[in-house]
Structure formats: C-alpha cells, structure tokens
C-alpha atoms as a PDB file:
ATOM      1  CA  UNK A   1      32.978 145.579 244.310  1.00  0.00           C
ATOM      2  CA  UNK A   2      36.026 147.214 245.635  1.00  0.00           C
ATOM      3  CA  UNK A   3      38.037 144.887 248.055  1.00  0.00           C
ATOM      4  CA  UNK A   4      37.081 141.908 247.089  1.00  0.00           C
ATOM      5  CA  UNK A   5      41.028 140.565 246.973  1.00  0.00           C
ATOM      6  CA  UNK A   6      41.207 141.580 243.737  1.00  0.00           C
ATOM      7  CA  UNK A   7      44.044 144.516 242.786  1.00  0.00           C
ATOM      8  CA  UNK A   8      42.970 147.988 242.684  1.00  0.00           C
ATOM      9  CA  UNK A   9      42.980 149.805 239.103  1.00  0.00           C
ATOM     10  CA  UNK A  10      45.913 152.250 238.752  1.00  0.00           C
ATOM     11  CA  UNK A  11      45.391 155.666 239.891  1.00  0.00           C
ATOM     12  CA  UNK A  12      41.936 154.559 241.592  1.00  0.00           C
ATOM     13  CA  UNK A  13      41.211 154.479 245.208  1.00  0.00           C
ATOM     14  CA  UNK A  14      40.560 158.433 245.447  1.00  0.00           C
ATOM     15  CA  UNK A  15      40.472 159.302 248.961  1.00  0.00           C
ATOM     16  CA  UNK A  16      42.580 158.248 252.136  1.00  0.00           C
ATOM     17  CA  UNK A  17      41.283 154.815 252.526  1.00  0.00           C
ATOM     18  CA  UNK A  18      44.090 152.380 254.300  1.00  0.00           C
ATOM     19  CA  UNK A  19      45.159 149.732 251.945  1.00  0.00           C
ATOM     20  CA  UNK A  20      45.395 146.003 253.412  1.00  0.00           C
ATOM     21  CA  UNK A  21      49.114 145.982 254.458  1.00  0.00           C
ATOM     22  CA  UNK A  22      49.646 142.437 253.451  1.00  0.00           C
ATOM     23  CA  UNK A  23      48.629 143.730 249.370  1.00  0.00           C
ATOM     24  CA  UNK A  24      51.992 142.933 248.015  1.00  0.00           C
ATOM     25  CA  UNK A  25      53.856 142.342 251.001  1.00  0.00           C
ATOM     26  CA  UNK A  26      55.196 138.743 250.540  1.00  0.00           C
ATOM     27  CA  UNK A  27      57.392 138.752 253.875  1.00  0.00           C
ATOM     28  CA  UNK A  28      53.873 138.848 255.865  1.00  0.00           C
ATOM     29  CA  UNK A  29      52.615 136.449 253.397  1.00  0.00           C
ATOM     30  CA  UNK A  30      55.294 133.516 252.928  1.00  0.00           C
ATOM     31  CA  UNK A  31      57.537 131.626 255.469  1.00  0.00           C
ATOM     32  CA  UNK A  32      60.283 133.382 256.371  1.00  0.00           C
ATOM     33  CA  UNK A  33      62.458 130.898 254.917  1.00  0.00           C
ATOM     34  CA  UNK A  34      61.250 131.712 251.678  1.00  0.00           C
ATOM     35  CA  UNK A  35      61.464 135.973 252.520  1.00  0.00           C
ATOM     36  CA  UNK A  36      64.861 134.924 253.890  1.00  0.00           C
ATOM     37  CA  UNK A  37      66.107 133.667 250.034  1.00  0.00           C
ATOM     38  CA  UNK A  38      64.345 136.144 248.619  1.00  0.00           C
ATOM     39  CA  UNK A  39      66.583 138.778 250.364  1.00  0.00           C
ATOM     40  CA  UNK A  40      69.745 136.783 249.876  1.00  0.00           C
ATOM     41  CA  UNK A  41      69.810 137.485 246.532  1.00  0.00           C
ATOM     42  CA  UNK A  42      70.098 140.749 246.542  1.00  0.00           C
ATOM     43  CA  UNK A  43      73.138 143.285 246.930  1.00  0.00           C
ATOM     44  CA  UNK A  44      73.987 145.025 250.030  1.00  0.00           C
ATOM     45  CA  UNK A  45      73.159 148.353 249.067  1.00  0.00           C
ATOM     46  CA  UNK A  46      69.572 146.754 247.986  1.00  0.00           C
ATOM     47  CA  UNK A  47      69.137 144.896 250.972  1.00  0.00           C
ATOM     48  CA  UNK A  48      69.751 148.283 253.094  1.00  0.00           C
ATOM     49  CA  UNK A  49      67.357 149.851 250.786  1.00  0.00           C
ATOM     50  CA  UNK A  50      65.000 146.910 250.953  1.00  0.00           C
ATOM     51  CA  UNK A  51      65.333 146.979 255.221  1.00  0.00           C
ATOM     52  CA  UNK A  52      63.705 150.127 255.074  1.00  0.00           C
ATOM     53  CA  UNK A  53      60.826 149.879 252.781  1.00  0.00           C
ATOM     54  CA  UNK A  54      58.689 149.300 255.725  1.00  0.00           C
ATOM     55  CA  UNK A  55      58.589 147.547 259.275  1.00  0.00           C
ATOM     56  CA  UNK A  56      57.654 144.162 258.243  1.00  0.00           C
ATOM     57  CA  UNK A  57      60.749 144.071 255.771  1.00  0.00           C
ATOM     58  CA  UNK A  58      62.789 146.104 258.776  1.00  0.00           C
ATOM     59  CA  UNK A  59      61.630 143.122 261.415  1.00  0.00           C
ATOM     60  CA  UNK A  60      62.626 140.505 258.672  1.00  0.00           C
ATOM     61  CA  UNK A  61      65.984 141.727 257.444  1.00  0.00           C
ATOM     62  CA  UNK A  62      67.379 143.254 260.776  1.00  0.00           C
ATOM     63  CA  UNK A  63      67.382 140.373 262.520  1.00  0.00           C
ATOM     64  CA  UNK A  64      68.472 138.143 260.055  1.00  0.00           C
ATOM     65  CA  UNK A  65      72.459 137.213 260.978  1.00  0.00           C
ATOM     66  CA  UNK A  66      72.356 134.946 257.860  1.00  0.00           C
ATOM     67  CA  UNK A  67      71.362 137.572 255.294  1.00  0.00           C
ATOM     68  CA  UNK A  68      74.411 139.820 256.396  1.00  0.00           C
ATOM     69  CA  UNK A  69      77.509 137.672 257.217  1.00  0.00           C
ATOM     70  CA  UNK A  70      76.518 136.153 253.776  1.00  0.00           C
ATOM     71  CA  UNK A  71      77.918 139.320 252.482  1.00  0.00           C
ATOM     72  CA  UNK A  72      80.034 139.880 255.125  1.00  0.00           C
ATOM     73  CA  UNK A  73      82.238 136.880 254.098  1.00  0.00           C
ATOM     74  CA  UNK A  74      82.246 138.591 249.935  1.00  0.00           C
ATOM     75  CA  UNK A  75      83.959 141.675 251.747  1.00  0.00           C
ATOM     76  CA  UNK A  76      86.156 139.476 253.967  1.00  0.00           C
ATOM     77  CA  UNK A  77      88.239 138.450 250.842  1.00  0.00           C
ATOM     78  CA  UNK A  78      89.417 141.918 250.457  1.00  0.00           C
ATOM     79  CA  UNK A  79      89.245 142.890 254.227  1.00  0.00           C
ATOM     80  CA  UNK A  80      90.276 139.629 256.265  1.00  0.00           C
ATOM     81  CA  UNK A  81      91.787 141.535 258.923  1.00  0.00           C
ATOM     82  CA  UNK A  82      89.343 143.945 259.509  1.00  0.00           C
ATOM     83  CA  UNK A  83      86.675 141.670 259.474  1.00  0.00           C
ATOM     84  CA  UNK A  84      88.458 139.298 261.438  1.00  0.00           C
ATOM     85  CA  UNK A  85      89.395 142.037 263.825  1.00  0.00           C
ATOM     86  CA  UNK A  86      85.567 143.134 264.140  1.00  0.00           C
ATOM     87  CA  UNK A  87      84.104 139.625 264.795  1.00  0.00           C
ATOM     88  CA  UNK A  88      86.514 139.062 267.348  1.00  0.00           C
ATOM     89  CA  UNK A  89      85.542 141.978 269.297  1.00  0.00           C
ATOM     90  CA  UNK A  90      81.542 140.766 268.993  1.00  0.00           C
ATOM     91  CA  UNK A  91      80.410 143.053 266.826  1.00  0.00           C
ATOM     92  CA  UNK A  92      77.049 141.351 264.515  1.00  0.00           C
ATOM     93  CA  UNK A  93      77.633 140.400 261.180  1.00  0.00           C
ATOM     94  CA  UNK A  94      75.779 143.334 259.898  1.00  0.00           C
ATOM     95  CA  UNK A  95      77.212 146.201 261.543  1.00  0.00           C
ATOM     96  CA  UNK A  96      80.768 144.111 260.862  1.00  0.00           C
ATOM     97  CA  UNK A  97      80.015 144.462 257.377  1.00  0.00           C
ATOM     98  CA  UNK A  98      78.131 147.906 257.605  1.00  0.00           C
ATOM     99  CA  UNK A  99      82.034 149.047 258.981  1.00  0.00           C
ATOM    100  CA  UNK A 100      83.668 147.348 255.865  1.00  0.00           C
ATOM    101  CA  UNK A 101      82.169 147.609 252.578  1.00  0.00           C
ATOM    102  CA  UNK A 102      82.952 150.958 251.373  1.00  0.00           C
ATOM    103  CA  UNK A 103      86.414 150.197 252.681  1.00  0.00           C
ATOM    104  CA  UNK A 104      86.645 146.836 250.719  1.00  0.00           C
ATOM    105  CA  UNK A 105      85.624 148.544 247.731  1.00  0.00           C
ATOM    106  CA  UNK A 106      87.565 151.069 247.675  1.00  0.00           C
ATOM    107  CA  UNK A 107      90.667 148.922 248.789  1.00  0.00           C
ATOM    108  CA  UNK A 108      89.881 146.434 245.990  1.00  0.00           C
ATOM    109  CA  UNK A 109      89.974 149.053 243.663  1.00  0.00           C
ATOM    110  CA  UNK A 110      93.385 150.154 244.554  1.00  0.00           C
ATOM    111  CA  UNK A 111      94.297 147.058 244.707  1.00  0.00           C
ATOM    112  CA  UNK A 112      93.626 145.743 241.288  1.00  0.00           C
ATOM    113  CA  UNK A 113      95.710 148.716 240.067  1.00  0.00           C
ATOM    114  CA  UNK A 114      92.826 151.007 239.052  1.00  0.00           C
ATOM    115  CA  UNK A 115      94.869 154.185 240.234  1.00  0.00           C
ATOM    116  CA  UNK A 116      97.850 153.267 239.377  1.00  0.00           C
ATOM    117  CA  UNK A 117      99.024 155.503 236.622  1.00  0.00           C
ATOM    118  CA  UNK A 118      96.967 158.420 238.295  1.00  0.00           C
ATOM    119  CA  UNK A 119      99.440 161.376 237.426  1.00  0.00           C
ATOM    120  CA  UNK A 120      98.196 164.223 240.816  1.00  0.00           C
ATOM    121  CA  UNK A 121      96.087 163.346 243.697  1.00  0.00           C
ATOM    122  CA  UNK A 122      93.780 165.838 242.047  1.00  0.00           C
ATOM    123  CA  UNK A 123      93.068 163.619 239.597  1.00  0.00           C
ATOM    124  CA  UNK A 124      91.687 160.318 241.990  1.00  0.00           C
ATOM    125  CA  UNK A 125      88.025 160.289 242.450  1.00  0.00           C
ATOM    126  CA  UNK A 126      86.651 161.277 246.225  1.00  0.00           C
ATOM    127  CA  UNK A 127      85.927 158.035 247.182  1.00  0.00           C
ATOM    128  CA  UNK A 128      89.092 156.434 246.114  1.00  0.00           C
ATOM    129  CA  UNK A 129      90.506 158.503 249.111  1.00  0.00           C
ATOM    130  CA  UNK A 130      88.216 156.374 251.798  1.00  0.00           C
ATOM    131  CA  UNK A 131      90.174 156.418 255.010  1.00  0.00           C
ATOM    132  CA  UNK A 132      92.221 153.365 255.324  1.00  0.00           C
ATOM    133  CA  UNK A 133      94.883 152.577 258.816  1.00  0.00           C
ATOM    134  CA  UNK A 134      98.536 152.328 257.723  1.00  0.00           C
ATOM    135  CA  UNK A 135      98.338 148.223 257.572  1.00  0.00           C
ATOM    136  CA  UNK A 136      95.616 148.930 254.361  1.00  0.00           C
ATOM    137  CA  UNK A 137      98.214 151.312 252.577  1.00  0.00           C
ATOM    138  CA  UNK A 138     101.410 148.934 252.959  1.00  0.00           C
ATOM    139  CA  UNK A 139      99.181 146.321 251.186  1.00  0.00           C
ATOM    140  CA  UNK A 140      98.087 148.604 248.643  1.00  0.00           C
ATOM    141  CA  UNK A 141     101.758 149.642 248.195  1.00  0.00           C
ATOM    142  CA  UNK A 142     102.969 146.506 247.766  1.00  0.00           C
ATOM    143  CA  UNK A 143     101.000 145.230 245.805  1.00  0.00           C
ATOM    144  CA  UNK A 144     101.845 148.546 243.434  1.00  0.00           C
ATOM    145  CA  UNK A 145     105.677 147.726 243.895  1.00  0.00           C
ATOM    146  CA  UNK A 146     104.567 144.460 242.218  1.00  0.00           C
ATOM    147  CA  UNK A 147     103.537 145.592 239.005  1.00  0.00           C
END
C-alpha cells in the first residue's frame, strides 16, 4: 500500500506522481525555532545553498535576520569598517554580509601573510586579487611592514 506514510523504495514511484512536499522537509514539519538552529549551524556558503533548495527553506532562511548577522558578526572581525559602514547605511544583515565575505576572506588571507613571499603578481591566485578600496590595502601593507 503505497502512501501509507511510510518511505518510498529507492528508484520506485515510476511515473509523474507528486510526492507529499512535507516527505523530508523538516522546516514545514518543526517549529521554526528548531529550523532556525538547524540553519545556524551551517556555513554561509551552505546556508545560500540551503536558501535555495526550495521555497519553504527560501521563506525560512530569507527572512531570518538572526541566521545572517550571526555570520555577519564572524566577517566583521576582519571587515569592521565595512560592515560597520554598511549597517549604518541600513542595509540587512544578509545583504551586509552577502557584500563582505569574499572580501573578508580574501583580506584575511593577506593579512595573515599568506602572499607574502609571492615573488610576480603572476604567481597570486585570482581570487587573492578581490577588489579592495585603498583603506583595505594600507592595512594589508602594514601589517606586511610588520613582519
């Protein structure tokens, strides 16, 4: 008896029948509390990915300001004046922090000296060349006078 609330077998199902959207889908199932830690656990690249696995997730994620100035405040510890800047001029949390992650990884990496005993520009990886403003270079140069 097909449908009976128990799982499908693999590979069954044969032909275009819609499958019960809440199958698997514990946002729709538990509080959103309990979605809400669920998603705080993961990365930010995961919790893009996660936002658009489907609407329910989309609805739950999007509009969660918790979930992204979480991660927002991880980025602010290598970007405090950009993300200071950003907040101040009302963007959300998420598209704060959307603006500032490739930047803070990058910058961290320059930071913690990763390039510094590159011998040509040729030799830096792509993404080590993420644009940064002038303020973002003196710190990076500084902190390379310091070693």
């Amino acid at each position: 008896m097909e449908g009976a609330g128990l799982p499908r077998e693999e590979g069954g199902g044969g032909g275009g029948g819609r499958r019960d959207q809440d199958q698997g889908d514990f946002v729709a199932v538990l509080p959103p509390e309990v979605s809400c830690r669920i998603f705080g656990d993961l990365d930010v690249e995961s919790l893009c990915r996660a936002a658009a696995t489907c609407k329910g997730w989309h609805r739950a994620i999007e509009g969660n300001e918790r979930l992204w100035r979480h991660h927002c405040l991880s980025v602010r510890a290598v970007c405090r004046r950009e993300i200071d800047g950003d907040r101040g001029n009302g963007y959300s949390w998420k598209i704060t922090l959307l603006r500032n992650y490739w930047k803070s990884k990058v910058k961290q990496e320059w930071l913690s000296g990763k390039y510094s005993n590159v011998p040509s520009q040729n030799s830096l990886p792509e993404k080590s060349m993420y644009p940064m403003d002038v303020d973002t270079w003196g710190e990076i140069l500084e902190a390379e006078l310091e070693r």
